[in-house]
C-alpha atoms as a PDB file:
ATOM      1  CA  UNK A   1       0.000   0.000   0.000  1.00  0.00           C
ATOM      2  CA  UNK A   2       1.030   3.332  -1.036  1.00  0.00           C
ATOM      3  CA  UNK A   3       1.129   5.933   2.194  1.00  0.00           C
ATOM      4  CA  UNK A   4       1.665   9.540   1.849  1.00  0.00           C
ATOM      5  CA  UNK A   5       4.544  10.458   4.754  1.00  0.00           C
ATOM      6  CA  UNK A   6       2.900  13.437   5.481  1.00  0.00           C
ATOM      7  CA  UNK A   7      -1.213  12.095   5.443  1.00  0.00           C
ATOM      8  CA  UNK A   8      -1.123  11.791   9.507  1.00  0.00           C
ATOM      9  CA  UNK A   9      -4.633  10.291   9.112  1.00  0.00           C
ATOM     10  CA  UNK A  10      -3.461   6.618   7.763  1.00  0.00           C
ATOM     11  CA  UNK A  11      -0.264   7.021  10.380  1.00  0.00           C
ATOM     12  CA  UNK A  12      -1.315   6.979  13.689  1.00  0.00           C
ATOM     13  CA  UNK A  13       2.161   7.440  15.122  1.00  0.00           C
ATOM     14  CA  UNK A  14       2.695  10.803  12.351  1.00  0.00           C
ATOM     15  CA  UNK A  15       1.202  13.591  15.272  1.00  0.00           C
ATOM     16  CA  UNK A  16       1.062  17.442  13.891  1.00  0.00           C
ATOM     17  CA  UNK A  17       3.719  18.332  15.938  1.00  0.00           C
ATOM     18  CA  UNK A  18       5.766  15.548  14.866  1.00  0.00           C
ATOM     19  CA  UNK A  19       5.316  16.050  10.810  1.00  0.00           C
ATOM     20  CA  UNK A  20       6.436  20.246  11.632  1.00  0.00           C
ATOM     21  CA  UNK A  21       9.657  18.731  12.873  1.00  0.00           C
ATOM     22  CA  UNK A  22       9.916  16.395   9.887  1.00  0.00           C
ATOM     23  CA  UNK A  23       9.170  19.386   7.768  1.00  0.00           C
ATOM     24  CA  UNK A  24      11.805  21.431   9.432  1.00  0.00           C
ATOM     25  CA  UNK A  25      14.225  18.715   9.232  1.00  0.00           C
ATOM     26  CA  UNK A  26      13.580  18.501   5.341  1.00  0.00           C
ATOM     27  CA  UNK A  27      13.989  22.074   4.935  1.00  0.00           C
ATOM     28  CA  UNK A  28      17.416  22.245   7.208  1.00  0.00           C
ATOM     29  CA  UNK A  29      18.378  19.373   4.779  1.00  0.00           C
ATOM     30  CA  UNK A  30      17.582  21.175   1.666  1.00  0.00           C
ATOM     31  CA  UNK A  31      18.937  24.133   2.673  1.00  0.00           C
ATOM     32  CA  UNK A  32      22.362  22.218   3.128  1.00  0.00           C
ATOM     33  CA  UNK A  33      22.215  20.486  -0.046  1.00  0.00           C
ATOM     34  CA  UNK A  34      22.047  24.175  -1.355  1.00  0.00           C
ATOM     35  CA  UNK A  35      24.630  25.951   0.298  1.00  0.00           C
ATOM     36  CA  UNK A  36      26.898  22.521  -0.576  1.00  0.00           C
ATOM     37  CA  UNK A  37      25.704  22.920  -4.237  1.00  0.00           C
ATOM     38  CA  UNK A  38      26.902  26.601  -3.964  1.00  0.00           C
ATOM     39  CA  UNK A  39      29.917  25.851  -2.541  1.00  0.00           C
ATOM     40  CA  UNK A  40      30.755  23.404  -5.081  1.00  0.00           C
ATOM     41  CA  UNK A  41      30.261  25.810  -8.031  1.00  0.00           C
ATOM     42  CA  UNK A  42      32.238  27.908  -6.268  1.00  0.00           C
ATOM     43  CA  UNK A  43      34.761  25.741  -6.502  1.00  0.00           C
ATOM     44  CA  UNK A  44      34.438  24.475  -9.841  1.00  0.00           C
ATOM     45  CA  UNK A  45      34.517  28.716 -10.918  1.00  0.00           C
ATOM     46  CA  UNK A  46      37.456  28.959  -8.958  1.00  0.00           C
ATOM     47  CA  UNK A  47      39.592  25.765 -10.312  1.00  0.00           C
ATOM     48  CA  UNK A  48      38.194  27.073 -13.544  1.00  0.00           C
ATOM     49  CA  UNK A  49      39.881  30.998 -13.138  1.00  0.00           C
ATOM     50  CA  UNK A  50      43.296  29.226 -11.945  1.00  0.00           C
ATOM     51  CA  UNK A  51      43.864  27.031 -14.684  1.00  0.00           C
ATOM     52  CA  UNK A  52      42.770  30.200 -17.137  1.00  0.00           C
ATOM     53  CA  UNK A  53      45.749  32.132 -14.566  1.00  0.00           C
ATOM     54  CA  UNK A  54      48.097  29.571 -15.191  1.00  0.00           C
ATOM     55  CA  UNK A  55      47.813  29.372 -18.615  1.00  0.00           C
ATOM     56  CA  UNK A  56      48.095  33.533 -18.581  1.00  0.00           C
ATOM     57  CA  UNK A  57      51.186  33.614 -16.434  1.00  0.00           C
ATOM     58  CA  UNK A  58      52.516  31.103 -18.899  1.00  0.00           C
ATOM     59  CA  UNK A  59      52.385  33.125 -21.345  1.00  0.00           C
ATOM     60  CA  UNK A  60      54.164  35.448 -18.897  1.00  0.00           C
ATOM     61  CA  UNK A  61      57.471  33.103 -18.684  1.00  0.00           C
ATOM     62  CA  UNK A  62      60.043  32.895 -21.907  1.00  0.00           C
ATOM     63  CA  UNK A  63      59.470  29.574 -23.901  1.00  0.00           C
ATOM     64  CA  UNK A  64      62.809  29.791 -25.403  1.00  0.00           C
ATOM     65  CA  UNK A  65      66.078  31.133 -24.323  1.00  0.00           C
ATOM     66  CA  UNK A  66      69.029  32.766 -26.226  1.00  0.00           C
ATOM     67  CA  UNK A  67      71.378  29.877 -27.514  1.00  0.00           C
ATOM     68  CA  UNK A  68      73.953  31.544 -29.706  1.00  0.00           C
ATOM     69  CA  UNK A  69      77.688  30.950 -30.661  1.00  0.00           C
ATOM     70  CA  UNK A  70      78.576  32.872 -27.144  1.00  0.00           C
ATOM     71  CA  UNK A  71      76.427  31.779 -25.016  1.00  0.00           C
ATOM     72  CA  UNK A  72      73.381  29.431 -23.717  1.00  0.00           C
ATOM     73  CA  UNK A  73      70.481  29.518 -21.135  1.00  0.00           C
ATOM     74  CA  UNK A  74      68.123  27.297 -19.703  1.00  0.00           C
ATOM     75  CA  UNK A  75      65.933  28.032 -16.907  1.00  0.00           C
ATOM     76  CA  UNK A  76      63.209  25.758 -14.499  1.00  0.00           C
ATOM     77  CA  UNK A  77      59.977  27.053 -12.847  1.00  0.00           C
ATOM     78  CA  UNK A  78      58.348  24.848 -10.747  1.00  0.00           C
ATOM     79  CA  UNK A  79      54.934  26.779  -9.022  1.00  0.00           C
ATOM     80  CA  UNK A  80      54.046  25.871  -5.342  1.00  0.00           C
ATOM     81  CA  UNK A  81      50.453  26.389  -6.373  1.00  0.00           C
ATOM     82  CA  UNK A  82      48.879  26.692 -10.123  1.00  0.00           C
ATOM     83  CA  UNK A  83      50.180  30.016 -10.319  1.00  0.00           C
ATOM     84  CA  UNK A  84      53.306  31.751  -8.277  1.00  0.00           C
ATOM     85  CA  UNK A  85      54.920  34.685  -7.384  1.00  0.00           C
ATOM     86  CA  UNK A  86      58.183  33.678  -9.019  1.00  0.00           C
ATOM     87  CA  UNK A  87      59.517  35.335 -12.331  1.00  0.00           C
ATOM     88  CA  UNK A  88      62.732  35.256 -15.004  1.00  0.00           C
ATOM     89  CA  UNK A  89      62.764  36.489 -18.307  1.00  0.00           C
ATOM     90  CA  UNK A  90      65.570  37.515 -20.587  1.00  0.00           C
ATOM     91  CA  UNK A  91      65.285  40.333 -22.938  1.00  0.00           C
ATOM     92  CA  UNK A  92      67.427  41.435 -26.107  1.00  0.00           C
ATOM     93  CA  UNK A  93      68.025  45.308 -24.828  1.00  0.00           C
ATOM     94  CA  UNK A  94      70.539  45.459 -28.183  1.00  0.00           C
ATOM     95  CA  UNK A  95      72.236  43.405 -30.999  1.00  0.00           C
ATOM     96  CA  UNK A  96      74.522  40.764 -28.520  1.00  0.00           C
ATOM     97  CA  UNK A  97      73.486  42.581 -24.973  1.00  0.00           C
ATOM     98  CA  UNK A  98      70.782  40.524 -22.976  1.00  0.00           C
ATOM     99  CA  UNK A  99      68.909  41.504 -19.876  1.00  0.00           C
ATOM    100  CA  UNK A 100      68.516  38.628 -17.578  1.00  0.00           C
ATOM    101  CA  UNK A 101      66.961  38.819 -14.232  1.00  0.00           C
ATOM    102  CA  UNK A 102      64.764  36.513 -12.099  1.00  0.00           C
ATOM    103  CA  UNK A 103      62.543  37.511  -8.895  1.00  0.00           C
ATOM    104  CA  UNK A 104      60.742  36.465  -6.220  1.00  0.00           C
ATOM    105  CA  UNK A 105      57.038  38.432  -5.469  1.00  0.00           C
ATOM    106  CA  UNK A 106      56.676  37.873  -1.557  1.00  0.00           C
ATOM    107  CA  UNK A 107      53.655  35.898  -0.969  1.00  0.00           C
ATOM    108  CA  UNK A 108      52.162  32.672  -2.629  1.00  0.00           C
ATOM    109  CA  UNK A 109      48.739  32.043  -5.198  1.00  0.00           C
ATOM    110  CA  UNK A 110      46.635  34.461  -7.192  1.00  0.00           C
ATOM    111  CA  UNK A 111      47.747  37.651  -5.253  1.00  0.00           C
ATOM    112  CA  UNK A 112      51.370  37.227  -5.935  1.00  0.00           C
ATOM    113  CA  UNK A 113      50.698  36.250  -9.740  1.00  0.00           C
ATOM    114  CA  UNK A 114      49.214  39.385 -10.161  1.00  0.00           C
ATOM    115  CA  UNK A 115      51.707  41.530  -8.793  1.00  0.00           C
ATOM    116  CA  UNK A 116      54.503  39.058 -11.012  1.00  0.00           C
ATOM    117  CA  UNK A 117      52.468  39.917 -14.076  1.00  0.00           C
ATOM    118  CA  UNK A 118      52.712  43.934 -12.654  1.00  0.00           C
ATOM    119  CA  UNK A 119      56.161  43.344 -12.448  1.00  0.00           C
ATOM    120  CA  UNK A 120      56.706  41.551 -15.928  1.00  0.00           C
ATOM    121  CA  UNK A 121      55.064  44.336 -17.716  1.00  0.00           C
ATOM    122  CA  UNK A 122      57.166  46.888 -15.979  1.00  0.00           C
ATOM    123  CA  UNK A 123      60.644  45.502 -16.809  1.00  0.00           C
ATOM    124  CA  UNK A 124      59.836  44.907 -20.356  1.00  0.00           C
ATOM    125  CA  UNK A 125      58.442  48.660 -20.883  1.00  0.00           C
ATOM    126  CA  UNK A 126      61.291  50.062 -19.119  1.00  0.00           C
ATOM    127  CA  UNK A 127      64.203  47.466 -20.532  1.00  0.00           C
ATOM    128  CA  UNK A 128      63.310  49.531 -23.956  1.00  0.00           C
ATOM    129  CA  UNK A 129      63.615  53.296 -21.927  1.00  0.00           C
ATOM    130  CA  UNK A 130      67.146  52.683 -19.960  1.00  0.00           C
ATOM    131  CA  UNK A 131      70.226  51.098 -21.135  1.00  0.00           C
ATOM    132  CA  UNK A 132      71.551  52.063 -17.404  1.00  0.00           C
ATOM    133  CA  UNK A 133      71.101  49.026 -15.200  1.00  0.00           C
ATOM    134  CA  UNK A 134      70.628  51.637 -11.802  1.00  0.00           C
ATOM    135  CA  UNK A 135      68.303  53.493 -13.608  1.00  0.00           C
ATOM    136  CA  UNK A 136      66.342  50.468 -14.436  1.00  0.00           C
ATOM    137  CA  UNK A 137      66.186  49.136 -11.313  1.00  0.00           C
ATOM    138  CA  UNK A 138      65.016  52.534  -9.669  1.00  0.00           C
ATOM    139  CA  UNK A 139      62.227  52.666 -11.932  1.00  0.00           C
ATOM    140  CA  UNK A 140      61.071  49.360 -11.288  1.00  0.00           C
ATOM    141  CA  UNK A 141      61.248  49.791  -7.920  1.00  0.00           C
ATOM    142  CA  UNK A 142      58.993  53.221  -8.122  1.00  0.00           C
ATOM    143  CA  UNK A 143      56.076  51.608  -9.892  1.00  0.00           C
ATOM    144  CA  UNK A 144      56.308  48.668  -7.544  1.00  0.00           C
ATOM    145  CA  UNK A 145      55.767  51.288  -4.764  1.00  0.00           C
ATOM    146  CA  UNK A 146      53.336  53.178  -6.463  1.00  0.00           C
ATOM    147  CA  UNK A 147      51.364  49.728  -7.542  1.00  0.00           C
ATOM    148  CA  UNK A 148      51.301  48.256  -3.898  1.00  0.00           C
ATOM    149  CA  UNK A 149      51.337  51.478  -1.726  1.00  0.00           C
ATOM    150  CA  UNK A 150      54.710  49.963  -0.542  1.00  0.00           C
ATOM    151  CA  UNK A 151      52.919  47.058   1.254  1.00  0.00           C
ATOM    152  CA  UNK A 152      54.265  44.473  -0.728  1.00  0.00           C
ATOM    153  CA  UNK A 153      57.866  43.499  -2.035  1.00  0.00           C
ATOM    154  CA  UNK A 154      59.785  41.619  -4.528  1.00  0.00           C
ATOM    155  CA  UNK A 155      63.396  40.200  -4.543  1.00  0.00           C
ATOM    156  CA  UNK A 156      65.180  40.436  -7.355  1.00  0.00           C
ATOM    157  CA  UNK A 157      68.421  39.387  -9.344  1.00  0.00           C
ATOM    158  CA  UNK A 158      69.048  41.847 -12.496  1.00  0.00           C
ATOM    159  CA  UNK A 159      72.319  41.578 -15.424  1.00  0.00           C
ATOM    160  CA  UNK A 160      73.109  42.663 -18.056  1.00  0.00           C
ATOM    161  CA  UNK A 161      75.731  40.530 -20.426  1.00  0.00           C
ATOM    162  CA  UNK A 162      77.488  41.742 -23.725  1.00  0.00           C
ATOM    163  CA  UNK A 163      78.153  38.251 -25.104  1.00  0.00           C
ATOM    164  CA  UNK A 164      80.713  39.748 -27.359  1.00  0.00           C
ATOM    165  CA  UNK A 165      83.098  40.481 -24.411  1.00  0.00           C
ATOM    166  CA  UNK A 166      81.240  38.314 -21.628  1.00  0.00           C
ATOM    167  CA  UNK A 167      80.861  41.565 -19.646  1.00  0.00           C
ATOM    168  CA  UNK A 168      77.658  41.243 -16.752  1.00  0.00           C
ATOM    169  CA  UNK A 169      76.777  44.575 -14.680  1.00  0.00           C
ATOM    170  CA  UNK A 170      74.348  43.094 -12.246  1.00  0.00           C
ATOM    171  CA  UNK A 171      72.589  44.581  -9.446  1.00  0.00           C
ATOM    172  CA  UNK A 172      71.558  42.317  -6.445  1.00  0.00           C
ATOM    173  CA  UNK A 173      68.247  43.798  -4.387  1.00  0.00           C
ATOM    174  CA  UNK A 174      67.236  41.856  -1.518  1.00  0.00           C
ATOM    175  CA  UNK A 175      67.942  38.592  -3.579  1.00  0.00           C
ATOM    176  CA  UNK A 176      69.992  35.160  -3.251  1.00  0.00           C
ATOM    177  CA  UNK A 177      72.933  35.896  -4.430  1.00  0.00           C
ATOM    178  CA  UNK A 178      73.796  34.486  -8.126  1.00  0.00           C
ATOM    179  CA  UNK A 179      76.793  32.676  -8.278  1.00  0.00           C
ATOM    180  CA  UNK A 180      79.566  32.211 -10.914  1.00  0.00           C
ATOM    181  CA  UNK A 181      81.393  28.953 -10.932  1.00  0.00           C
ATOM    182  CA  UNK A 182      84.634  29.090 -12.653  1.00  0.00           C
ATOM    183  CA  UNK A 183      87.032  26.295 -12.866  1.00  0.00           C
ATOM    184  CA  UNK A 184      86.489  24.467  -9.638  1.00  0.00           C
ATOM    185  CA  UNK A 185      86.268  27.778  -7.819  1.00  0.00           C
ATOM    186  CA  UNK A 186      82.749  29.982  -7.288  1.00  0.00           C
ATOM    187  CA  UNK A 187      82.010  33.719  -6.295  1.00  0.00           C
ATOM    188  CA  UNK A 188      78.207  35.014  -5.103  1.00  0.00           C
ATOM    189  CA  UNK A 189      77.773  38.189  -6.582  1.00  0.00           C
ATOM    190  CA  UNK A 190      75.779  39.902  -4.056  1.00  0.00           C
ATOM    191  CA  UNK A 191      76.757  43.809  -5.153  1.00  0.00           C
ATOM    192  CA  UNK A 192      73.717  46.039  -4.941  1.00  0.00           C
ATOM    193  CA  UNK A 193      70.027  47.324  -3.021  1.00  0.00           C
ATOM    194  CA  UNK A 194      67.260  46.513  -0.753  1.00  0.00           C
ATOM    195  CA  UNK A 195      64.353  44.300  -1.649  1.00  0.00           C
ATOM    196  CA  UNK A 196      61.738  46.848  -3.967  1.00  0.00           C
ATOM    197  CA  UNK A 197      58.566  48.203  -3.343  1.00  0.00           C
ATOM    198  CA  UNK A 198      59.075  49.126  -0.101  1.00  0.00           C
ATOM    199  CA  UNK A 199      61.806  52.189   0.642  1.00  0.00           C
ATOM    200  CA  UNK A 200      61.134  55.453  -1.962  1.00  0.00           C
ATOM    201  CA  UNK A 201      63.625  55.528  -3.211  1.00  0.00           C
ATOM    202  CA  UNK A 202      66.210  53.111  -2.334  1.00  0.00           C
ATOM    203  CA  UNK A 203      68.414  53.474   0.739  1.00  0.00           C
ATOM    204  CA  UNK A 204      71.458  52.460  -1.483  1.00  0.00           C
ATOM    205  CA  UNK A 205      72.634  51.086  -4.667  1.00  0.00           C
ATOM    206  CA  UNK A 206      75.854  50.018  -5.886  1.00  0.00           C
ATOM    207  CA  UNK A 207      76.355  47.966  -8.812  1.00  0.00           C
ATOM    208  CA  UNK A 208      78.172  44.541  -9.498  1.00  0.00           C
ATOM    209  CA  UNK A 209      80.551  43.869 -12.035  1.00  0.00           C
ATOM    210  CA  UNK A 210      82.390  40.978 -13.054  1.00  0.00           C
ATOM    211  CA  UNK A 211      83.738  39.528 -16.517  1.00  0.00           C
ATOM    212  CA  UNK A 212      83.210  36.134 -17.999  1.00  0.00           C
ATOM    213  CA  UNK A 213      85.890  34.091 -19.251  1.00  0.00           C
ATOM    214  CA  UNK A 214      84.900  31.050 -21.688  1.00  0.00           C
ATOM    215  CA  UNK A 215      83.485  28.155 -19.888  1.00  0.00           C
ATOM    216  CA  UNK A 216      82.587  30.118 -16.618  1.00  0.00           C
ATOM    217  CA  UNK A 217      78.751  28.982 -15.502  1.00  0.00           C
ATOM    218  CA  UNK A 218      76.203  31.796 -13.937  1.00  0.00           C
ATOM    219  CA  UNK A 219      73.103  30.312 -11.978  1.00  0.00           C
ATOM    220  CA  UNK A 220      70.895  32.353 -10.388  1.00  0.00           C
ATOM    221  CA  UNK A 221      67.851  30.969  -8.335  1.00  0.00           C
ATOM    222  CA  UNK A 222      65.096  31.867  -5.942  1.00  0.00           C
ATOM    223  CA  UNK A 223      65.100  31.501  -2.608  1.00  0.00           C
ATOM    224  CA  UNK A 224      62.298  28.178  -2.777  1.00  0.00           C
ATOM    225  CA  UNK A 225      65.644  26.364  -3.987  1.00  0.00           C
ATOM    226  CA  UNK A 226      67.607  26.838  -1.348  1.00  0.00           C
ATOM    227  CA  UNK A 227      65.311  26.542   1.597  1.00  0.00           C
ATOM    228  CA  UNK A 228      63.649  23.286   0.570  1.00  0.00           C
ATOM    229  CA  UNK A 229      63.577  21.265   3.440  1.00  0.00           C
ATOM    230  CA  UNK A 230      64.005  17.588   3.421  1.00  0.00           C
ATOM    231  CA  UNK A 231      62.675  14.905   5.907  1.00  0.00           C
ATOM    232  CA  UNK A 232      64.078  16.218   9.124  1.00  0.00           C
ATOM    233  CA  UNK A 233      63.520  20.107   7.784  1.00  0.00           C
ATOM    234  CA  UNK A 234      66.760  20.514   7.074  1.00  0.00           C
ATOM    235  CA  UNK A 235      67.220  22.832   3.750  1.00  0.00           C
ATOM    236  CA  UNK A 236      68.489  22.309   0.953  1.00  0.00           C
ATOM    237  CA  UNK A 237      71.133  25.489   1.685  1.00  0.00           C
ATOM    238  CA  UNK A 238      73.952  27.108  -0.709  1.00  0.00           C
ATOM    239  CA  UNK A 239      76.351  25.043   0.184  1.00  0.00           C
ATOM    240  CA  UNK A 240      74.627  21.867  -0.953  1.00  0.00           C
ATOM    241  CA  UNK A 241      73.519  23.915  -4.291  1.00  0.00           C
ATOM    242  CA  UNK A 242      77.242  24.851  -4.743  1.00  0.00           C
ATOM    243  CA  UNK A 243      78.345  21.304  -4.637  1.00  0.00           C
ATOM    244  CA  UNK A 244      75.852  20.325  -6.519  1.00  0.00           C
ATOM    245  CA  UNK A 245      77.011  22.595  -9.155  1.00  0.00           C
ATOM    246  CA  UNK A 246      80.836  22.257  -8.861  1.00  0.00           C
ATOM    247  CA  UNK A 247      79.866  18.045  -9.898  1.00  0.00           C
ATOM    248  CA  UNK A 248      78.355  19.479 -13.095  1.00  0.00           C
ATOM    249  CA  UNK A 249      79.387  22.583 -14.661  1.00  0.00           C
ATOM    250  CA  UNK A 250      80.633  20.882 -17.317  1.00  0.00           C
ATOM    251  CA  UNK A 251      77.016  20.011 -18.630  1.00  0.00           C
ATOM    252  CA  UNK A 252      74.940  22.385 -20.695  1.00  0.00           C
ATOM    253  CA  UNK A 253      72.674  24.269 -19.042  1.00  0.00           C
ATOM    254  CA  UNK A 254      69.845  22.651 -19.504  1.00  0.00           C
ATOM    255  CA  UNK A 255      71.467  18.644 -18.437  1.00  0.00           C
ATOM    256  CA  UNK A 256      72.696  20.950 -15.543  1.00  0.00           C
ATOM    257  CA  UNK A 257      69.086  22.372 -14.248  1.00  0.00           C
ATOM    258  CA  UNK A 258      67.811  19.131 -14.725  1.00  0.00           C
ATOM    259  CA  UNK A 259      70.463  17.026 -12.661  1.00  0.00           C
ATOM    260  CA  UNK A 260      69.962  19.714  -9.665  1.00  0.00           C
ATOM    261  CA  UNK A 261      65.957  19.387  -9.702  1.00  0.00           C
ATOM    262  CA  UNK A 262      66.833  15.859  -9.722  1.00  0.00           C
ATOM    263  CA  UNK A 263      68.772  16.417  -6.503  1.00  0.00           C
ATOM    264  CA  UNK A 264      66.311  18.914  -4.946  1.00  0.00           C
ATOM    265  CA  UNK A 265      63.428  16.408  -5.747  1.00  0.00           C
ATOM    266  CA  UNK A 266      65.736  13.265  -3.860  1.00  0.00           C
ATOM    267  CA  UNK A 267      66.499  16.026  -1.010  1.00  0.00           C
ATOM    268  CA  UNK A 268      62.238  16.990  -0.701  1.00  0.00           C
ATOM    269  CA  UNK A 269      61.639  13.350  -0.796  1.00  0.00           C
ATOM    270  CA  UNK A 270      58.874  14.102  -3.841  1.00  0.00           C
ATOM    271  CA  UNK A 271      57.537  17.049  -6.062  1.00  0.00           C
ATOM    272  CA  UNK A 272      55.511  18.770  -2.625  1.00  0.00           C
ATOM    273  CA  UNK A 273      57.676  21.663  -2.792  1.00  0.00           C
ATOM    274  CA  UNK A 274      57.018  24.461  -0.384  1.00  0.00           C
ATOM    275  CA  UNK A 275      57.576  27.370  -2.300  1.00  0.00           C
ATOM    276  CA  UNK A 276      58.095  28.425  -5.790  1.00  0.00           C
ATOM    277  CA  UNK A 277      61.146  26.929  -6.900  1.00  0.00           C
ATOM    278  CA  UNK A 278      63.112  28.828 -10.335  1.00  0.00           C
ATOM    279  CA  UNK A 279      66.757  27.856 -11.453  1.00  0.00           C
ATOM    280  CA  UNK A 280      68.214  30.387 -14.029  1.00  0.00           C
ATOM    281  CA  UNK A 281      71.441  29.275 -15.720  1.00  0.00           C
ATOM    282  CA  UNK A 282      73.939  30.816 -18.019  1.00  0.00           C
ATOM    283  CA  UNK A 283      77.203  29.034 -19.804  1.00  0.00           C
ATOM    284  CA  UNK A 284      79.143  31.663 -21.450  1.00  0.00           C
ATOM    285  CA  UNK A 285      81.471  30.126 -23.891  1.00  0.00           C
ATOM    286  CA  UNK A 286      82.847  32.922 -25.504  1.00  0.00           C
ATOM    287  CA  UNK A 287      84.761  32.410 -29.037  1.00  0.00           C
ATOM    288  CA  UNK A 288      84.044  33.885 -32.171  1.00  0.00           C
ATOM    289  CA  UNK A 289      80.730  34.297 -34.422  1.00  0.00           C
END
């Protein structure tokens, strides 16, 4: 026999003051449902509006780096999240002189995406107004101030190379040091500012200078390299990364990124990095051509 649940008159048990709590339960229920429906679309938009991020910021990040006669690059970005704050790019500023620099926008997601994009667009605009590498660097560091009220920062690692006579001005702000390996030995070049976007204008500046002699290897990294922690949260640490590197500089570039993510990987115990992780390396070979 078919019984309505809510005709009292065939249920004897089914009082009036029992169906109103039934009825309230069914409503609590399908106001649940609702909210849980919501919440899922909610997350479906937002999965949907990171991958569409990621694929912008992609877009964001060289796909190719300058392999000539002189010289070759390679670099690795590895996000914590779909998108990150990290950033490197290389830029032709003149026939044989490349702009190279690669940053670190404090803070992780969406929010630090946005200001790496910020960032992105600024050093490609101003790469075309100043040849000076101070100049550059004091201009980037005013719109960062002016975008973020100075709430925000970004470490950064900026050269400049003339591949012709493997000369690199660099200025360090706030940054891991880059290091140049040369024939068993290694030097940080750690010349130059504050983190940006937070001091107008800049407390200091001095700029780094150094010369590259054929063979000699340039990595630059962020700081999600060398602070990788491994099972019993010990990092990763420069002096591990320069070891590292001292067992391969004789590899190209790219061989040579790959064998040290394979190393920071073993060290992590898996991909679950903590932090945005970029690797940034130059071989100048110098020569003719």
């Amino acid at each position: 026999m078919n019984v309505d649940p809510l005709d009292i008159s065939k249920i004897g048990d089914y009082t009036p003051t029992r169906v109103t709590a039934l009825r309230q339960q069914v409503d609590l229920l399908n106001r649940q449902l609702e909210r849980m429906l919501e919440n899922r679309l909610v997350q479906e938009r937002m999965k949907q509006e990171l991958s569409l991020a990621s694929q912008v910021q992609g877009f964001l990040i060289p796909d190719r780096l300058p392999n000539t006669s002189r010289l070759s690059m390679s670099a690795i970005y590895v996000p914590h999240h779909d998108v990150g704050g990290d950033y490197y790019d290389v830029v032709e500023m003149s026939p044989g002189k490349w702009l190279f620099c690669v940053a670190d926008v404090a803070g992780k997601g969406v929010s630090a995406a946005l200001l790496m994009a910020h960032l992105q667009a600024s050093i490609r605009a101003l790469a075309r107004a100043y040849t000076d590498l101070s100049s550059l660097v004091v201009n980037v560091n005013e719109l960062l101030g002016y975008a973020t009220r100075s709430e925000r920062f970004v470490t950064l690692f900026m050269g400049t190379l003339d591949e012709q006579m493997g000369d690199v001005e660099y200025i360090c702000a706030g940054h891991i040091p880059a290091i140049r390996f040369r024939q068993g030995r290694y030097e940080y070049l750690d010349q130059g500012t504050t983190l940006l976007g937070m001091f107008q204008p800049l407390p200091f500046l001095q700029l780094g200078r150094c010369v590259l002699a054929p063979d000699d290897v340039l990595l630059v990294c962020t700081d999600g390299v060398v602070e990788a922690q491994g099972d019993r949260k010990e990092p990763f640490g420069l002096d591990r990364l320069v070891g590292c590197m001292e067992e391969t500089t004789d590899l190209s570039p790219d061989v040579l990124n790959s064998s040290l993510l394979d190393r920071l990987i073993a060290h992590r115990g898996g991909w679950n990095f903590a932090d945005d992780l970029t690797l940034l390396t130059i071989r100048y070979t110098g020569g003719v051509g």
